[in-house]
Each structure stands twice: as structure tokens, then as C-alpha cells.
PDB file of N, CA and C in Angstrom:
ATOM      1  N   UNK A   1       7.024  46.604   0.747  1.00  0.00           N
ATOM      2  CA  UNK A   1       5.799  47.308   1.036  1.00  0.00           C
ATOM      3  C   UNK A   1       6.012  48.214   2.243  1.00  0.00           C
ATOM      4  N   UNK A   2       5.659  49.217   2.391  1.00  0.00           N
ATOM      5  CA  UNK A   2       6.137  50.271   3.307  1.00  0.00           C
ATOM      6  C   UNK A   2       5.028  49.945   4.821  1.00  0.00           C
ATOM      7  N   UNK A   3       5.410  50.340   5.864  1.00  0.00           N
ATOM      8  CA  UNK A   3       4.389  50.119   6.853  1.00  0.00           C
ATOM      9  C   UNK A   3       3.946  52.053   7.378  1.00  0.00           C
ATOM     10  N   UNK A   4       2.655  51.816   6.855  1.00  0.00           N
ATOM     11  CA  UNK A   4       2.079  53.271   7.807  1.00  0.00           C
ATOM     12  C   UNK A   4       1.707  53.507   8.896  1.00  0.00           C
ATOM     13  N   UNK A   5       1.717  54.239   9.613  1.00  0.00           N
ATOM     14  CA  UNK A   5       1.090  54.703  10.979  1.00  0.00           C
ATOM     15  C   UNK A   5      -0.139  55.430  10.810  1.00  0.00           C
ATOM     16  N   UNK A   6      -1.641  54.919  11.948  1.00  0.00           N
ATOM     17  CA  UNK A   6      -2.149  55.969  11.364  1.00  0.00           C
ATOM     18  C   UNK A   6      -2.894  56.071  13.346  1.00  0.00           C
ATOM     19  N   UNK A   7      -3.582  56.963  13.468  1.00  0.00           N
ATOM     20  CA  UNK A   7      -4.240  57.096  14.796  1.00  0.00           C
ATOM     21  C   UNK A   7      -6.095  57.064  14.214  1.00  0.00           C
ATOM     22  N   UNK A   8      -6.458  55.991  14.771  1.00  0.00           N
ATOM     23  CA  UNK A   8      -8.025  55.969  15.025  1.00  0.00           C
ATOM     24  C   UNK A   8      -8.692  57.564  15.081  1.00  0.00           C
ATOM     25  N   UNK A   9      -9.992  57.776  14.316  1.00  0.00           N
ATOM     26  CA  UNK A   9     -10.658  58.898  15.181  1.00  0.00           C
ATOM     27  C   UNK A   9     -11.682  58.871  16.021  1.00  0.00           C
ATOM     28  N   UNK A  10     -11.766  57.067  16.175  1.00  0.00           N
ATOM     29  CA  UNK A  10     -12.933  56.993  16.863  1.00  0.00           C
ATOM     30  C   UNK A  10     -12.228  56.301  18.331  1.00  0.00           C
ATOM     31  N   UNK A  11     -11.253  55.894  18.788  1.00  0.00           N
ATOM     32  CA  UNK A  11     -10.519  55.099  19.336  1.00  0.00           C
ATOM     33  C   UNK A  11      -9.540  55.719  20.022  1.00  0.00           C
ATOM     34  N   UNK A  12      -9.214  56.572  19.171  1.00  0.00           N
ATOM     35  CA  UNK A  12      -7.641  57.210  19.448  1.00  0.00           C
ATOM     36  C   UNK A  12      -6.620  56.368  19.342  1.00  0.00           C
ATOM     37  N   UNK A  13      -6.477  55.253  19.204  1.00  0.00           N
ATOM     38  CA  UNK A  13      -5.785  54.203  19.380  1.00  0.00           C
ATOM     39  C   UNK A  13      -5.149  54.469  18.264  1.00  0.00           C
ATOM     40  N   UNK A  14      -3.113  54.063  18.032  1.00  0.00           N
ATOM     41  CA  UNK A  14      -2.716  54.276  17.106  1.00  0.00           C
ATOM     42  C   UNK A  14      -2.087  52.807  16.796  1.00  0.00           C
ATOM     43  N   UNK A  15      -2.378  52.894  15.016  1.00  0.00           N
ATOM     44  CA  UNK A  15      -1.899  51.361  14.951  1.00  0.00           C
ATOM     45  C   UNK A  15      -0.748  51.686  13.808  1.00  0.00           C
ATOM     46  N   UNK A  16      -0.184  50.137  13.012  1.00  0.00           N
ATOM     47  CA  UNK A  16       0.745  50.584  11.961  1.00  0.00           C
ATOM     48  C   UNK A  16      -0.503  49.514  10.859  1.00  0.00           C
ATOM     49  N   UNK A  17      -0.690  49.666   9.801  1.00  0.00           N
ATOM     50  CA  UNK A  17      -0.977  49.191   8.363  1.00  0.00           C
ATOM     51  C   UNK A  17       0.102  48.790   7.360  1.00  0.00           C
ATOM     52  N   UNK A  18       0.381  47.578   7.073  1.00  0.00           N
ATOM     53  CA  UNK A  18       1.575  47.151   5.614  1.00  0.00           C
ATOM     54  C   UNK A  18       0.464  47.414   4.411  1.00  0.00           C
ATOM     55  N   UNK A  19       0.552  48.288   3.632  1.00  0.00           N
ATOM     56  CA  UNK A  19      -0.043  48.753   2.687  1.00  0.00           C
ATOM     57  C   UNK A  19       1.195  48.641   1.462  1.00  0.00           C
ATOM     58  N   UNK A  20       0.512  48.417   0.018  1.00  0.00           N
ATOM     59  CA  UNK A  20       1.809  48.530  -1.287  1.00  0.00           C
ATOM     60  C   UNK A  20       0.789  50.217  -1.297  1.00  0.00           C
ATOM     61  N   UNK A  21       2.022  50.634  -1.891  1.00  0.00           N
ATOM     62  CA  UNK A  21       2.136  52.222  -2.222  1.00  0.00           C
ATOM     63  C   UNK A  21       0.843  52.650  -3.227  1.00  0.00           C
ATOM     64  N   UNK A  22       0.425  51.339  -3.651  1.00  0.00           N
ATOM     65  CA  UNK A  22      -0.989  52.234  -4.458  1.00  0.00           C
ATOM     66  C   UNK A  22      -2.612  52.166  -3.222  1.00  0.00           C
ATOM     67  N   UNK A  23      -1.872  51.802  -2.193  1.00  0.00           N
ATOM     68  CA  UNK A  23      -3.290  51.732  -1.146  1.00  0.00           C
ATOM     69  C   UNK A  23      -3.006  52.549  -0.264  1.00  0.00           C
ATOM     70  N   UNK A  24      -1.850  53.817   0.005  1.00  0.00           N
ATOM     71  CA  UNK A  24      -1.599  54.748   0.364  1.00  0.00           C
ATOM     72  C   UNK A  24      -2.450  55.807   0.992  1.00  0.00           C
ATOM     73  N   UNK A  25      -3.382  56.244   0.048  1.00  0.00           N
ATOM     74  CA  UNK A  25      -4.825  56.859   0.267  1.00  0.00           C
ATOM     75  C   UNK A  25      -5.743  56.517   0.731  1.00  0.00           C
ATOM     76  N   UNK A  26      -6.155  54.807   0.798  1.00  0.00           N
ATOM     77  CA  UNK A  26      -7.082  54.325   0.734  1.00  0.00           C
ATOM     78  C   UNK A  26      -7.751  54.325   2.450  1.00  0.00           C
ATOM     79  N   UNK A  27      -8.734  54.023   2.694  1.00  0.00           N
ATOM     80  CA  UNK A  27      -9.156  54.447   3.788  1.00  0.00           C
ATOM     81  C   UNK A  27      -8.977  52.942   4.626  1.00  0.00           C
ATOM     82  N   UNK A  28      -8.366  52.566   6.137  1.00  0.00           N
ATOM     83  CA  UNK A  28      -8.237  51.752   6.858  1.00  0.00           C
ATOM     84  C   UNK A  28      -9.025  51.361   8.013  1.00  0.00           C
ATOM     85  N   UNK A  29      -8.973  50.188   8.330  1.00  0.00           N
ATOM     86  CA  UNK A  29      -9.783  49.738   9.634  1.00  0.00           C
ATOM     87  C   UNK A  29      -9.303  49.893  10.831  1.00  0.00           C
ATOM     88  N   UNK A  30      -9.550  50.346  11.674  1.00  0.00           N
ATOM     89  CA  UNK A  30      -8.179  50.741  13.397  1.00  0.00           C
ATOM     90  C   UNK A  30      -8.872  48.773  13.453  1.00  0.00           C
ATOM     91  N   UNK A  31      -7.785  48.284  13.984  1.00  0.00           N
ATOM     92  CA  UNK A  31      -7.991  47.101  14.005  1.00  0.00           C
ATOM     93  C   UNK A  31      -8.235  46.655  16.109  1.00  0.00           C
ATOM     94  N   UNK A  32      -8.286  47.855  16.460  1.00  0.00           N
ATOM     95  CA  UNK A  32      -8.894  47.715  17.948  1.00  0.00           C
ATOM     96  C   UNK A  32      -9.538  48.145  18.157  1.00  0.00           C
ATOM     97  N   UNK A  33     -10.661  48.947  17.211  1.00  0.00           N
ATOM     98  CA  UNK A  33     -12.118  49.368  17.395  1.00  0.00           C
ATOM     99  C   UNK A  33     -13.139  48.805  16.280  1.00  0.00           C
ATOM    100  N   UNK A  34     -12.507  48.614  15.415  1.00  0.00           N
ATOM    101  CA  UNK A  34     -13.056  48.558  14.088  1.00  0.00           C
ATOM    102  C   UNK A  34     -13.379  49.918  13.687  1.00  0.00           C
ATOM    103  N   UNK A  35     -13.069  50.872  14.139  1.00  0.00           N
ATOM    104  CA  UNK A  35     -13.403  52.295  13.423  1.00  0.00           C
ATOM    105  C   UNK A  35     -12.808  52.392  11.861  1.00  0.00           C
ATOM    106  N   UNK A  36     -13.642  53.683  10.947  1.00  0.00           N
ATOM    107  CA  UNK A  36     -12.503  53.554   9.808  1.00  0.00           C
ATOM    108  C   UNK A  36     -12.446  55.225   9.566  1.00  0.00           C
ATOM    109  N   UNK A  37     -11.286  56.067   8.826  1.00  0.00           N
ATOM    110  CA  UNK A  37     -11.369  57.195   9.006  1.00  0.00           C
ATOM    111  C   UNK A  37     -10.248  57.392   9.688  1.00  0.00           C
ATOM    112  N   UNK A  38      -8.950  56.617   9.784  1.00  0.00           N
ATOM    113  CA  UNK A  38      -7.959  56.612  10.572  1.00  0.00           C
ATOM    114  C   UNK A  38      -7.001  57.902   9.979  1.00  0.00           C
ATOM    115  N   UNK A  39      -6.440  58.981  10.946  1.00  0.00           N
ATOM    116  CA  UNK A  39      -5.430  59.656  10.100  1.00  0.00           C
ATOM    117  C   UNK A  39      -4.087  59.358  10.220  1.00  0.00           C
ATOM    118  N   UNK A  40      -3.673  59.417   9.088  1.00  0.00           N
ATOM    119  CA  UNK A  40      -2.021  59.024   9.111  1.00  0.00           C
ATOM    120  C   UNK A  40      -1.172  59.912   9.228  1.00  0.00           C
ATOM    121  N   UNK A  41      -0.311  59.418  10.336  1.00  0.00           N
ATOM    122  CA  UNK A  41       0.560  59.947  11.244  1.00  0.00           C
ATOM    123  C   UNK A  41       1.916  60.231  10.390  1.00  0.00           C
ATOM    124  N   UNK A  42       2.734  61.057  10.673  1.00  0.00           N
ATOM    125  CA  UNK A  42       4.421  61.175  10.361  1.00  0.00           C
ATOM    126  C   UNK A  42       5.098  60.417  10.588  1.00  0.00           C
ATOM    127  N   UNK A  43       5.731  59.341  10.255  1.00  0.00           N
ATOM    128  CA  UNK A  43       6.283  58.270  10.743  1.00  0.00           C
ATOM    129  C   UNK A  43       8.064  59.010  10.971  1.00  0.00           C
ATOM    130  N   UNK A  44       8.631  58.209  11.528  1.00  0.00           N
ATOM    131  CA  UNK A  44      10.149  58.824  11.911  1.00  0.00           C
ATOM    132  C   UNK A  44      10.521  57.508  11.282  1.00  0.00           C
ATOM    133  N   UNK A  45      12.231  58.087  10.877  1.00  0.00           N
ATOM    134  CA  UNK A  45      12.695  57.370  10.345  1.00  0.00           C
ATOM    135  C   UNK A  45      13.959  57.070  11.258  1.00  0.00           C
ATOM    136  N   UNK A  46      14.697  55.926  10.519  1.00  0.00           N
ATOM    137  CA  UNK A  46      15.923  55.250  11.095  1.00  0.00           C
ATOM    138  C   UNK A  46      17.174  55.675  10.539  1.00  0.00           C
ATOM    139  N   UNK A  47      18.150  55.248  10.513  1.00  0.00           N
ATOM    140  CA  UNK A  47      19.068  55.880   9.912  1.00  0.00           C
ATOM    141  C   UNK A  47      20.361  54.453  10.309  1.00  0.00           C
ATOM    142  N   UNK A  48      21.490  53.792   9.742  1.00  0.00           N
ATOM    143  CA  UNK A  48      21.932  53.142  10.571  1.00  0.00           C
ATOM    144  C   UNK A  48      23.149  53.386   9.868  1.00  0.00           C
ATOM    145  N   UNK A  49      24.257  53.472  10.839  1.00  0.00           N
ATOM    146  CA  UNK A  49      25.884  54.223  10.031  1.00  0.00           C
ATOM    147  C   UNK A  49      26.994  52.940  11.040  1.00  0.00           C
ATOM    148  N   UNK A  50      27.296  52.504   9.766  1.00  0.00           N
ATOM    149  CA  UNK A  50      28.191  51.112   9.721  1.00  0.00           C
ATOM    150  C   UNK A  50      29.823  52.303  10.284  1.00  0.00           C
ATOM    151  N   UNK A  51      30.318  51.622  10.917  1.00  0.00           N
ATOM    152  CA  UNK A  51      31.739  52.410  11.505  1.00  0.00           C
ATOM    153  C   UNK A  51      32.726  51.158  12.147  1.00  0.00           C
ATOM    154  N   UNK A  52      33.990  50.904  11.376  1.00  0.00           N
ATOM    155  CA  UNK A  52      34.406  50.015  11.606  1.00  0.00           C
ATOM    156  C   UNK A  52      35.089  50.417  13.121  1.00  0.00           C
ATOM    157  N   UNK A  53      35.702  49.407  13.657  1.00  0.00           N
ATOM    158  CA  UNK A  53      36.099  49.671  14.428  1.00  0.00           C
ATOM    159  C   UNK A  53      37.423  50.307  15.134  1.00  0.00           C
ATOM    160  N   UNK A  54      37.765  50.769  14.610  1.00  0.00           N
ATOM    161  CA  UNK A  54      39.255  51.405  14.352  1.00  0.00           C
ATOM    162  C   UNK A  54      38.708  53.443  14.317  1.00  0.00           C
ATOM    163  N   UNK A  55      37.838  53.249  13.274  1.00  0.00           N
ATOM    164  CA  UNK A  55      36.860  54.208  13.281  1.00  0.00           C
ATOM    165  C   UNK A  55      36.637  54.817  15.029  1.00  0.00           C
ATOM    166  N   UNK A  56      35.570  53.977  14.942  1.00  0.00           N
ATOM    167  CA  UNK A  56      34.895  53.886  16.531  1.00  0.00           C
ATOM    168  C   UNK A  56      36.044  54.159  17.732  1.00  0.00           C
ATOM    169  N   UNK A  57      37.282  53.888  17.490  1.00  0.00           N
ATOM    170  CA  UNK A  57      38.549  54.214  18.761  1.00  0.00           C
ATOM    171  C   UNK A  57      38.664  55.157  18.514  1.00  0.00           C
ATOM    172  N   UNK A  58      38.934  55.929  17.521  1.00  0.00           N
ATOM    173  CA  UNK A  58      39.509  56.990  16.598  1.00  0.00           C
ATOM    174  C   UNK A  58      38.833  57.898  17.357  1.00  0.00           C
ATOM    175  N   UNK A  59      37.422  58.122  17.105  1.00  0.00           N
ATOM    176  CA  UNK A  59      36.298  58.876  17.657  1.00  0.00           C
ATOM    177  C   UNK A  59      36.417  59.024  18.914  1.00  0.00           C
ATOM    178  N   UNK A  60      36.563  57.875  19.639  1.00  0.00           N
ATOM    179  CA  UNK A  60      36.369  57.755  21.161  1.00  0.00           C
ATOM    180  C   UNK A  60      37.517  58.456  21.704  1.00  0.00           C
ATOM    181  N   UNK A  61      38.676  58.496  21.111  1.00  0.00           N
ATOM    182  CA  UNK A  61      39.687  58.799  21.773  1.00  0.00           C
ATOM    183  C   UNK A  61      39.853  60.248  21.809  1.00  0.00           C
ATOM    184  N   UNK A  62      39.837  60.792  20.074  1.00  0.00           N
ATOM    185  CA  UNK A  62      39.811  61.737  19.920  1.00  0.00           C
ATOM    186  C   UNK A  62      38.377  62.988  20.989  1.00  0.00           C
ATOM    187  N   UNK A  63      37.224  62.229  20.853  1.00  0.00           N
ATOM    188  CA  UNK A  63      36.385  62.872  22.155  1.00  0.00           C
ATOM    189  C   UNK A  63      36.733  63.113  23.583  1.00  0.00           C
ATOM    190  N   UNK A  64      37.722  62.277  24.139  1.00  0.00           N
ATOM    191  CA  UNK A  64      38.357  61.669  25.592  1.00  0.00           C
ATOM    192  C   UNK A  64      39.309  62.584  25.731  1.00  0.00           C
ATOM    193  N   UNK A  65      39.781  62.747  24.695  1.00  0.00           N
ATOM    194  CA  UNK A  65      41.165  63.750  24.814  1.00  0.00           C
ATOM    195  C   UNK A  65      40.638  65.026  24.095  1.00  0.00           C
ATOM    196  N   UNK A  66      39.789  65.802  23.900  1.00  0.00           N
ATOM    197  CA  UNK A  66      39.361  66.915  23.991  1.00  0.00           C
ATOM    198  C   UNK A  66      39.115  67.809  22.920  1.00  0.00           C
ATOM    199  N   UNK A  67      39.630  67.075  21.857  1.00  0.00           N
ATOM    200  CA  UNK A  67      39.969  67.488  20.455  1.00  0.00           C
ATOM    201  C   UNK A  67      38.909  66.812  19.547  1.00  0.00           C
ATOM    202  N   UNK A  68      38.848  67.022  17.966  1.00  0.00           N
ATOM    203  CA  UNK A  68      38.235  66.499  17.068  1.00  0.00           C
ATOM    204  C   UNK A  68      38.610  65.133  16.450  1.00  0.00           C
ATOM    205  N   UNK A  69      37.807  64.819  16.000  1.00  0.00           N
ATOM    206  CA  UNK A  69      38.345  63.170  14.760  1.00  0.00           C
ATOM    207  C   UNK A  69      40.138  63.306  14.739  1.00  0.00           C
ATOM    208  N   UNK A  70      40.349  64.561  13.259  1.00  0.00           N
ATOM    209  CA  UNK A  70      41.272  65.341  13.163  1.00  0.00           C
ATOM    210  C   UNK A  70      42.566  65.644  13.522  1.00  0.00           C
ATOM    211  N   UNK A  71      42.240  65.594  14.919  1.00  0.00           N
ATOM    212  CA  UNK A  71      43.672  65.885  16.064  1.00  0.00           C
ATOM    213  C   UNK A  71      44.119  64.754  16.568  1.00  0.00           C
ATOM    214  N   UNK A  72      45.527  65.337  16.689  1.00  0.00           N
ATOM    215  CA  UNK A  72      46.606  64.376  17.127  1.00  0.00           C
ATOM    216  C   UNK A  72      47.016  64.617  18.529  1.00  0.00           C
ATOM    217  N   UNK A  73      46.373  66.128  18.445  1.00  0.00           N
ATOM    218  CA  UNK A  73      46.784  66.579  20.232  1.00  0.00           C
ATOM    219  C   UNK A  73      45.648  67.294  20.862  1.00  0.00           C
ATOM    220  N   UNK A  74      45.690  68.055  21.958  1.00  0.00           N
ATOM    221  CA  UNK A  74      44.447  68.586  23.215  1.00  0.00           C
ATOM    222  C   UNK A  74      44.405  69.634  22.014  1.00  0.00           C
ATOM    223  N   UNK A  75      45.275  70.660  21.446  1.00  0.00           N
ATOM    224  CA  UNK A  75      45.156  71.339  20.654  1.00  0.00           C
ATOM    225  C   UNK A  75      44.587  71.573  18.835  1.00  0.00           C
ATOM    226  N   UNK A  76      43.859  72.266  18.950  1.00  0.00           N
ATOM    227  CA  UNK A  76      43.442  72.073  17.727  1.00  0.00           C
ATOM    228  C   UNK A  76      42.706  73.373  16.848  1.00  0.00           C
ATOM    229  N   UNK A  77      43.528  73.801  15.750  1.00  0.00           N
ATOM    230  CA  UNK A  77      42.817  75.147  14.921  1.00  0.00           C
ATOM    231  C   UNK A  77      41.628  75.145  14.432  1.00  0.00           C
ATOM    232  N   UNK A  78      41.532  73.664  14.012  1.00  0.00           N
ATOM    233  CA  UNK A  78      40.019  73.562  13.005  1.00  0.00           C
ATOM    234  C   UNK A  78      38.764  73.454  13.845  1.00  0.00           C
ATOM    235  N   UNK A  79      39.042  72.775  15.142  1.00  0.00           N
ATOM    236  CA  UNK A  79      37.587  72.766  16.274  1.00  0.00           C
ATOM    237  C   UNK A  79      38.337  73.853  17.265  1.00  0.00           C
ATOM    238  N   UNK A  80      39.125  74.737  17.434  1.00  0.00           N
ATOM    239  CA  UNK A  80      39.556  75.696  18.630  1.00  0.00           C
ATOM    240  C   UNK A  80      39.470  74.939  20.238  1.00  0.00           C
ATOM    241  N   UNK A  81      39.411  73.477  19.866  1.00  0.00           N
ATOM    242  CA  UNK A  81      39.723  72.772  20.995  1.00  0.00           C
ATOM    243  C   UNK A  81      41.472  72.708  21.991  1.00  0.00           C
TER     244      UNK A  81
END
């Protein structure tokens, strides 16, 4: 079930709602005023990127030493590092 955001219009107060996707539309209670008429907000999303760790040195090193993923040296054609 997805969780929405919505901001009170009587309150201002912004809360989140667990709603199933067919109550989407439906109109909510701000649950710290009791107001109803709440508008729903843009929610941001997450994103989460698994990188083993070998990966993760790779990166680090290659950043430390001045170059891309890519490079083996300070020099480099593909980033002009």
C-alpha cells in the first residue's frame, strides 16, 4: 500500500496517509486538526544502489587519484583528467 503526503488546509500541518491505490482520490482527515480537504503533496523518492565493495575502492581510488572509474593513471582521454 503506498504512503501519501498530504498538507492540511485548515492546519497547515503536513501529515503522511497509508491509503491502497483505489483511495488515492478520496478525501482525508489531517489527523492533528481533524480538518478534511487535505492537499497532496509530491512525495520524493529513494533510490538505493547496492555496490560491492571492491566497487566502492575502485571509485574511491580512482576519485583520490584524479581520474575516472576507467583509469589506471592521473591521465585520462575519456574524462580529460
Amino acid at each position: 500500500m503506498p504512503i501519501y503526503e498530504y498538507r492540511c488546509n485548515r492546519c497547515r500541518g503536513e501529515f503522511e496517509h497509508l491509503g491502497s491505490m483505489n483511495d488515492r482520490d478520496s478525501e482525508v482527515e489531517c489527523p492533528l486538526c481533524g480538518g478534511r480537504g487535505a492537499e497532496k503533496l509530491m512525495s520524493r523518492c529513494q533510490t538505493k544502489v547496492e555496490m560491492s565493495l571492491s566497487d566502492f575502492q575502485a571509485l574511491s581510488d580512482a576519485t583520490a587519484g584524479g581520474g575516472c572509474v576507467g583509469c589506471t593513471s592521473g591521465s585520462c582521454s575519456t574524462c580529460d583528467k
